[in-house]
PDB file of N, CA and C in Angstrom:
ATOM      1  N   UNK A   1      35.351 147.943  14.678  1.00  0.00           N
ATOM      2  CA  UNK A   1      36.535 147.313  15.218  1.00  0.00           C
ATOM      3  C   UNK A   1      36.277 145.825  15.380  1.00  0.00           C
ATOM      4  N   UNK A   2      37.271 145.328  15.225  1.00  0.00           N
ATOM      5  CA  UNK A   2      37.538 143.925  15.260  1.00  0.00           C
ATOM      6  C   UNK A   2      38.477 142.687  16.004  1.00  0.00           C
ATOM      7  N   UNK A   3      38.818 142.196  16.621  1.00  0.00           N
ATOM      8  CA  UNK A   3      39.817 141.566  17.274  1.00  0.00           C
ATOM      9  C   UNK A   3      40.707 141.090  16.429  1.00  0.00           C
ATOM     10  N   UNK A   4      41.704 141.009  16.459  1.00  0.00           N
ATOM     11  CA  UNK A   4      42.601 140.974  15.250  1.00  0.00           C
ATOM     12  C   UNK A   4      43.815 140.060  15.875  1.00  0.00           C
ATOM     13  N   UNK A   5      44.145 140.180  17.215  1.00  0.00           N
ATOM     14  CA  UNK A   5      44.794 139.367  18.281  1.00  0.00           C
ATOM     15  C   UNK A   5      44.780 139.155  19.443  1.00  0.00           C
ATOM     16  N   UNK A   6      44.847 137.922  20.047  1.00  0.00           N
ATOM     17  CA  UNK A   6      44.465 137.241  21.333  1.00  0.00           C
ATOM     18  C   UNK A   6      45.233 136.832  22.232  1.00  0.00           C
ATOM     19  N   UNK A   7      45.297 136.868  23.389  1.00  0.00           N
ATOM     20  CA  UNK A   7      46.597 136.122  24.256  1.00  0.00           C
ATOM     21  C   UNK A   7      46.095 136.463  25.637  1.00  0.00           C
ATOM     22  N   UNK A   8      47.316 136.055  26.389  1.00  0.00           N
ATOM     23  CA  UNK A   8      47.013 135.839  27.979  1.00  0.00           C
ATOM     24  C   UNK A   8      48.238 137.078  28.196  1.00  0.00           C
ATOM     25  N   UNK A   9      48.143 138.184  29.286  1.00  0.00           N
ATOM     26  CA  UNK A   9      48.643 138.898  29.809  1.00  0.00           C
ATOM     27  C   UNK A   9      49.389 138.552  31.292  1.00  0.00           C
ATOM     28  N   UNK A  10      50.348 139.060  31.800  1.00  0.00           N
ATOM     29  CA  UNK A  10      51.201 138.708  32.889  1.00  0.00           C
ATOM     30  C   UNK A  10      50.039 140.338  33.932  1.00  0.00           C
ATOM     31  N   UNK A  11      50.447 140.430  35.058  1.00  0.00           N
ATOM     32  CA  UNK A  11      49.577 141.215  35.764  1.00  0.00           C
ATOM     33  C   UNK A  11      50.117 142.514  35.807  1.00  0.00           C
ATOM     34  N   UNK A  12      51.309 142.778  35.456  1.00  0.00           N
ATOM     35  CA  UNK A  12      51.626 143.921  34.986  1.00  0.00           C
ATOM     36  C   UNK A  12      51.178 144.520  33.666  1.00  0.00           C
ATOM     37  N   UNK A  13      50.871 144.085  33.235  1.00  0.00           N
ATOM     38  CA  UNK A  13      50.347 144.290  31.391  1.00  0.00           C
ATOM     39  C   UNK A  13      48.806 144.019  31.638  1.00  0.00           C
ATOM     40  N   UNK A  14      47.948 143.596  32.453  1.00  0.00           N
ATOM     41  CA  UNK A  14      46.477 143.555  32.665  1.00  0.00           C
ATOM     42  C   UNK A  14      46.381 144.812  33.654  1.00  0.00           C
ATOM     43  N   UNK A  15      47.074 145.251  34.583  1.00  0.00           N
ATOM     44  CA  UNK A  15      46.998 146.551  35.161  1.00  0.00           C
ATOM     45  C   UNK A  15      47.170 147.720  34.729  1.00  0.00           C
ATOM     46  N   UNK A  16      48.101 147.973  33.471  1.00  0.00           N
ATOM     47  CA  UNK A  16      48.175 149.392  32.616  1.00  0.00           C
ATOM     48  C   UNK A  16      47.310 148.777  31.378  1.00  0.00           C
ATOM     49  N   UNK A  17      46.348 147.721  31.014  1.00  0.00           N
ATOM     50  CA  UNK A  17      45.963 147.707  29.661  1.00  0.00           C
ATOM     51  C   UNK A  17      44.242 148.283  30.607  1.00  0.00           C
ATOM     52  N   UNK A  18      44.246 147.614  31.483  1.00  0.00           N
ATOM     53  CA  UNK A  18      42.778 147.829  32.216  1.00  0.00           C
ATOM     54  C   UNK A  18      42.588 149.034  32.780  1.00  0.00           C
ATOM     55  N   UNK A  19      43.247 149.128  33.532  1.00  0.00           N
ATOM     56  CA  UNK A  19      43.638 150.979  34.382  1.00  0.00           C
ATOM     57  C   UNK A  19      44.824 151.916  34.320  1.00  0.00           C
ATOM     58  N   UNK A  20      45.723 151.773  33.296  1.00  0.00           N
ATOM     59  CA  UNK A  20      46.435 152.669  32.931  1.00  0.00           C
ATOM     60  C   UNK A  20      47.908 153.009  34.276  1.00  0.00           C
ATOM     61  N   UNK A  21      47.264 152.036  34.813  1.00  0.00           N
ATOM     62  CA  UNK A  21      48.344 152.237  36.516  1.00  0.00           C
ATOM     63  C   UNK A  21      49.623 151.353  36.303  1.00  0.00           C
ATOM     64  N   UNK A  22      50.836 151.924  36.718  1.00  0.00           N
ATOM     65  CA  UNK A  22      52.065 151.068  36.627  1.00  0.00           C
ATOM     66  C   UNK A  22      51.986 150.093  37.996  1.00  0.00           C
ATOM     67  N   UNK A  23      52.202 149.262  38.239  1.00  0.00           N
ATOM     68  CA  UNK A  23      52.873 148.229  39.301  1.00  0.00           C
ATOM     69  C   UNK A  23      53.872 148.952  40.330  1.00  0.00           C
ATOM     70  N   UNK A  24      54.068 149.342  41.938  1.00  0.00           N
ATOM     71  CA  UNK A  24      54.114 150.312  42.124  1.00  0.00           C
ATOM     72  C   UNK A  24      56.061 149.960  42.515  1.00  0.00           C
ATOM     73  N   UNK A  25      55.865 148.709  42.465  1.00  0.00           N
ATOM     74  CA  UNK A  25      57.355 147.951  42.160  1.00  0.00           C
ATOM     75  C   UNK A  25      58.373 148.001  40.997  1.00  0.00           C
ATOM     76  N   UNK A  26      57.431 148.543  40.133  1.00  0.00           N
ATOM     77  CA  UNK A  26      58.200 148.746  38.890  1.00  0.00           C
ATOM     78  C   UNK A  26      59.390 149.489  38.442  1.00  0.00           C
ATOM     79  N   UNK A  27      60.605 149.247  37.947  1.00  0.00           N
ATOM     80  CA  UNK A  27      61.707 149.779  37.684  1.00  0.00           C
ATOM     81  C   UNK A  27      61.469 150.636  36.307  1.00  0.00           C
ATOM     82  N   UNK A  28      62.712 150.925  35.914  1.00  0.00           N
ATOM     83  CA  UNK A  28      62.577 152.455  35.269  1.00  0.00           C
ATOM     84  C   UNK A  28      62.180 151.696  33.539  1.00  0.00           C
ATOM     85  N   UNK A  29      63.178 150.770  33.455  1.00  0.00           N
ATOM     86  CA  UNK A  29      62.895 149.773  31.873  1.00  0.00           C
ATOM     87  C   UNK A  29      61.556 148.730  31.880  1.00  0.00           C
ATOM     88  N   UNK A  30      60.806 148.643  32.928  1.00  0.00           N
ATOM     89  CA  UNK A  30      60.162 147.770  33.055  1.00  0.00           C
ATOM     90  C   UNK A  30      58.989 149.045  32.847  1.00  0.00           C
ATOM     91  N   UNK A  31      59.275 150.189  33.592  1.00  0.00           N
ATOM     92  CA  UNK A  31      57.837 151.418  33.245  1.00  0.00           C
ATOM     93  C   UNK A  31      57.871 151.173  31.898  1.00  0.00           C
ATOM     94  N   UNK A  32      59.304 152.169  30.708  1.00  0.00           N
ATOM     95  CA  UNK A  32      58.762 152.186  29.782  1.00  0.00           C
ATOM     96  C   UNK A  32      58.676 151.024  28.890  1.00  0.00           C
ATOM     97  N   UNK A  33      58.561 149.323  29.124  1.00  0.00           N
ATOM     98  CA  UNK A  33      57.966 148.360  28.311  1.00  0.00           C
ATOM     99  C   UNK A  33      56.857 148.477  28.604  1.00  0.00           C
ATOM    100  N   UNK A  34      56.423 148.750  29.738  1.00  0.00           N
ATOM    101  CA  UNK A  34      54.450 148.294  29.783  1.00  0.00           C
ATOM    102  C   UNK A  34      53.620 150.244  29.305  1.00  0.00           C
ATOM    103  N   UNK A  35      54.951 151.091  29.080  1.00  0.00           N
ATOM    104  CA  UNK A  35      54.345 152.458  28.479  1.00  0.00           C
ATOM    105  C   UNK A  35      54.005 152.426  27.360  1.00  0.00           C
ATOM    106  N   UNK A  36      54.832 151.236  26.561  1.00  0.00           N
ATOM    107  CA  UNK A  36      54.462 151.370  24.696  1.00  0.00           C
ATOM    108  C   UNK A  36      53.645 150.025  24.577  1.00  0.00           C
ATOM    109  N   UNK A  37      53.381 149.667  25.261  1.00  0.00           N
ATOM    110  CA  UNK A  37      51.876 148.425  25.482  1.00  0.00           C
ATOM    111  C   UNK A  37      51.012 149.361  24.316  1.00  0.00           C
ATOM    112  N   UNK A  38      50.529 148.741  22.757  1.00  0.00           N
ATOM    113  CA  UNK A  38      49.926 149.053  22.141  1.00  0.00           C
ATOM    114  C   UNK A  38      48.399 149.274  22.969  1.00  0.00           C
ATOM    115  N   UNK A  39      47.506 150.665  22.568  1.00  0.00           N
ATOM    116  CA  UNK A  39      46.511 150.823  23.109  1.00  0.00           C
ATOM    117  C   UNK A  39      45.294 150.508  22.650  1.00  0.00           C
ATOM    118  N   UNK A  40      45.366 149.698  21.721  1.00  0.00           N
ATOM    119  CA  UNK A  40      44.270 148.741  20.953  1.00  0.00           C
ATOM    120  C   UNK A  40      43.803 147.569  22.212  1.00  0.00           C
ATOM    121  N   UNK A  41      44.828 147.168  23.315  1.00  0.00           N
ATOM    122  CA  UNK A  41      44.976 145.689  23.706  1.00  0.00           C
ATOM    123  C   UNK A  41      43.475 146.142  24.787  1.00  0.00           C
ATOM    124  N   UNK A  42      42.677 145.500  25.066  1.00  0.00           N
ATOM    125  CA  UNK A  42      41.367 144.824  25.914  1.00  0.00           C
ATOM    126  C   UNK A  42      41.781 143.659  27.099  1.00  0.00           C
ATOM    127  N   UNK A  43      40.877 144.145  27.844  1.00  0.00           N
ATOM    128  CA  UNK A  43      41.103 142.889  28.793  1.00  0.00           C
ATOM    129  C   UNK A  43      39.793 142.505  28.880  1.00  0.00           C
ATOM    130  N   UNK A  44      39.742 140.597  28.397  1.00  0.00           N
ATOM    131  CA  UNK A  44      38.453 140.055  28.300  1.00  0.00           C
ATOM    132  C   UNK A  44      38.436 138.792  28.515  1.00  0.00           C
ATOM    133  N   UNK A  45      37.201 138.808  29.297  1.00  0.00           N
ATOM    134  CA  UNK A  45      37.398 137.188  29.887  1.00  0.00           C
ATOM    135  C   UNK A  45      36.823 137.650  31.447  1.00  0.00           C
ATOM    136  N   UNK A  46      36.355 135.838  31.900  1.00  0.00           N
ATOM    137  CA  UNK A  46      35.845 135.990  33.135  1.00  0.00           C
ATOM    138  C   UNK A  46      36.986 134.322  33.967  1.00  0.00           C
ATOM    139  N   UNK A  47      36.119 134.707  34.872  1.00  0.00           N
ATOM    140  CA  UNK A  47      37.210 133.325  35.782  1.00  0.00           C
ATOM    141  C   UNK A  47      37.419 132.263  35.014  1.00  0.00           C
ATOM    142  N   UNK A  48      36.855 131.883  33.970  1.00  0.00           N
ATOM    143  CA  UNK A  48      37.460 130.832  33.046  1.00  0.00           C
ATOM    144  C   UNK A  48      38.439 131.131  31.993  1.00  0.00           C
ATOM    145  N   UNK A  49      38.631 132.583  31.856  1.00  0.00           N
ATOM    146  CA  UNK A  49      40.162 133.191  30.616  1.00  0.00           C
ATOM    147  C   UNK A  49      41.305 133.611  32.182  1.00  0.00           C
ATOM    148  N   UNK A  50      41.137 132.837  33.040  1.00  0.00           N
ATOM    149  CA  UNK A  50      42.046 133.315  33.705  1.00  0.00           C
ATOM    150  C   UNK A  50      43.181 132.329  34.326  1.00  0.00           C
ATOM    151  N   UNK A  51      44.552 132.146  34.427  1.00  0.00           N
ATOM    152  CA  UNK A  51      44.793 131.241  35.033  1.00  0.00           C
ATOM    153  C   UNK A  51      45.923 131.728  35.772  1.00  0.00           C
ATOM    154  N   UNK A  52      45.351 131.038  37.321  1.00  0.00           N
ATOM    155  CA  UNK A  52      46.262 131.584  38.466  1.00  0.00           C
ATOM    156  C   UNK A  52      47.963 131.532  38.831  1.00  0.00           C
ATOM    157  N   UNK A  53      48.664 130.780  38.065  1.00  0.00           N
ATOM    158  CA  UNK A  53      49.504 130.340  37.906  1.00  0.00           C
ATOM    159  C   UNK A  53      50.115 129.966  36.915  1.00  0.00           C
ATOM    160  N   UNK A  54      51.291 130.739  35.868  1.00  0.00           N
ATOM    161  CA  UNK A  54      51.571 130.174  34.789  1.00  0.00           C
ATOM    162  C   UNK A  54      53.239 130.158  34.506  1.00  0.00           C
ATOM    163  N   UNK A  55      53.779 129.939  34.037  1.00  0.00           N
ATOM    164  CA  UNK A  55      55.442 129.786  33.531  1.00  0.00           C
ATOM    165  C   UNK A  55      55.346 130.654  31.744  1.00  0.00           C
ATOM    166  N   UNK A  56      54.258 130.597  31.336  1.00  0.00           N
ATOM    167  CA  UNK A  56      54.395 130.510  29.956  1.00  0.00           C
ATOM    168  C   UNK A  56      54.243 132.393  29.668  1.00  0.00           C
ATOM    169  N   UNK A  57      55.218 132.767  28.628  1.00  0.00           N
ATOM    170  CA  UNK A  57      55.373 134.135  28.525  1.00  0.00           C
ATOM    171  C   UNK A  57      54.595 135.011  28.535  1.00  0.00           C
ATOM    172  N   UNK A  58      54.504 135.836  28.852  1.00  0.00           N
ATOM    173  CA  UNK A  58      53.349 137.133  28.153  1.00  0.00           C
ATOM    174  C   UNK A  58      53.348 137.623  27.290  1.00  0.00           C
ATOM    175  N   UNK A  59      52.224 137.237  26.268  1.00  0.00           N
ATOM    176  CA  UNK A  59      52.010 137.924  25.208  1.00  0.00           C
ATOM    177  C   UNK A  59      51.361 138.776  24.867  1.00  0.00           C
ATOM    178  N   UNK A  60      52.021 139.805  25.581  1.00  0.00           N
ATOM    179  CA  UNK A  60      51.795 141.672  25.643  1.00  0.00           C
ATOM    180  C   UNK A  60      53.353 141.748  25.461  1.00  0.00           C
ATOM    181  N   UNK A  61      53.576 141.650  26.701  1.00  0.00           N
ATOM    182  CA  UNK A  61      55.236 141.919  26.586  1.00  0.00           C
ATOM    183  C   UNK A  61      56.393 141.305  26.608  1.00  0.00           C
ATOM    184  N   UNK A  62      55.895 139.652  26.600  1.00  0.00           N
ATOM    185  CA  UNK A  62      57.153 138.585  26.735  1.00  0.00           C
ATOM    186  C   UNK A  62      57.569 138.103  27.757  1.00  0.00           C
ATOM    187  N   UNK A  63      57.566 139.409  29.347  1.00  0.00           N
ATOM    188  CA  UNK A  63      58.390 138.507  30.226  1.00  0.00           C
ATOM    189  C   UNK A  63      57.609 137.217  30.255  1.00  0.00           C
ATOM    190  N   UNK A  64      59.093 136.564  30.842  1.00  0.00           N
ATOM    191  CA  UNK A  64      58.642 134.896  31.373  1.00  0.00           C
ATOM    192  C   UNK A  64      58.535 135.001  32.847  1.00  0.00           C
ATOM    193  N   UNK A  65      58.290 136.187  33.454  1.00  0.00           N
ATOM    194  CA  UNK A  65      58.463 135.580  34.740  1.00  0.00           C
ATOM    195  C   UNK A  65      57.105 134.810  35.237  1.00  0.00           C
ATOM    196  N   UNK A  66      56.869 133.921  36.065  1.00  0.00           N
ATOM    197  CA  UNK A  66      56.062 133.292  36.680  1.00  0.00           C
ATOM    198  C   UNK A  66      55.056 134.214  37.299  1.00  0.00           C
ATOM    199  N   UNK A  67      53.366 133.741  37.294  1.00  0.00           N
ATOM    200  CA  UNK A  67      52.488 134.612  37.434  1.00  0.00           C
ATOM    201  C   UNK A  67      51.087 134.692  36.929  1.00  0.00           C
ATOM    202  N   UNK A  68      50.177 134.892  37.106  1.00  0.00           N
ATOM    203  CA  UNK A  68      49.064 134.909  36.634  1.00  0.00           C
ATOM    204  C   UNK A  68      48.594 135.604  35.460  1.00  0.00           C
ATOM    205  N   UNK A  69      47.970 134.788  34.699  1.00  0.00           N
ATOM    206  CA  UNK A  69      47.356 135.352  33.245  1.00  0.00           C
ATOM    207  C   UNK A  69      46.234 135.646  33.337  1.00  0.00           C
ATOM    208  N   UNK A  70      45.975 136.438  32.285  1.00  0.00           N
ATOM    209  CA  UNK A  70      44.292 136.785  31.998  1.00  0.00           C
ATOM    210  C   UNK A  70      44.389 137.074  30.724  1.00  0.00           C
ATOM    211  N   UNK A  71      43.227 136.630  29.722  1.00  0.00           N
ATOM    212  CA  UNK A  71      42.526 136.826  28.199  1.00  0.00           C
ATOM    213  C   UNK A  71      42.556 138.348  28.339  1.00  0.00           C
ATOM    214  N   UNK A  72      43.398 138.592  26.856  1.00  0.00           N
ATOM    215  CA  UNK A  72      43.333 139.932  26.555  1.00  0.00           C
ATOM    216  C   UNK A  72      43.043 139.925  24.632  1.00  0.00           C
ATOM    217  N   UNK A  73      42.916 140.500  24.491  1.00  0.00           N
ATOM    218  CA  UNK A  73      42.281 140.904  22.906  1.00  0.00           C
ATOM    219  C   UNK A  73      42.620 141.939  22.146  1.00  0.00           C
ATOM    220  N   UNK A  74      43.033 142.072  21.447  1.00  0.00           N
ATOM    221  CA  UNK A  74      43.756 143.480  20.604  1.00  0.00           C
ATOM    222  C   UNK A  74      43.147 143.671  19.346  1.00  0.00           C
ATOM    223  N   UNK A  75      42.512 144.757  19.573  1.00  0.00           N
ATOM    224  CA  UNK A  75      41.348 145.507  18.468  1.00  0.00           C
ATOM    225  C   UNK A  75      41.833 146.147  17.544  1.00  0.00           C
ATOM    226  N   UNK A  76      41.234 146.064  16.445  1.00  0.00           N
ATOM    227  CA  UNK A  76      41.660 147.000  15.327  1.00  0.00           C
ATOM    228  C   UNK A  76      40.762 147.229  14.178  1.00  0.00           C
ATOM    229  N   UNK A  77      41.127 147.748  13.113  1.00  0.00           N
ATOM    230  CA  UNK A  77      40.608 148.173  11.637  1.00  0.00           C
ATOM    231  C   UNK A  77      40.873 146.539  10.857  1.00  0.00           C
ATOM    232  N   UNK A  78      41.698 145.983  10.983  1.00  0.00           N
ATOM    233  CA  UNK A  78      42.464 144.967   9.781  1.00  0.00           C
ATOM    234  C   UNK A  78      40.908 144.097   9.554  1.00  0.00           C
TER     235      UNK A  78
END
């Protein structure tokens, strides 16, 4: 396996890619976007892939809402 794609995750998408756990706030369309979260995606990185505060989307799942990122990595065959 190989890393094949890279990005920063919102904390809903670092909590079901890391521990499989929904956000316990989570609504019914918001469960199943972070349910089809491809299961290739990694969470990697230390306090320097992380940033406490961001505006800029998540690229797991797009929202924009405001929130903390973390380095994630998406493995594969390619």
């Amino acid at each position: 396996m190989k890393v094949v794609d890279e990005g920063m995750a919102c904390v809903d998408c670092v909590m079901m890619i890391a521990n499989g756990e929904l956000p316990h706030d989570c609504d019914e369309e918001r469960q199943k976007e972070l349910e089809a979260i491809d299961i290739g995606w990694c969470v990697s990185g230390g306090d320097e892939d992380h940033d406490e505060f961001s505006w800029s989307s998540c690229d797991v799942c797009g929202s924009t809402l405001g929130g903390s990122r973390d380095k994630v990595v998406l493995l594969g065959d390619e």
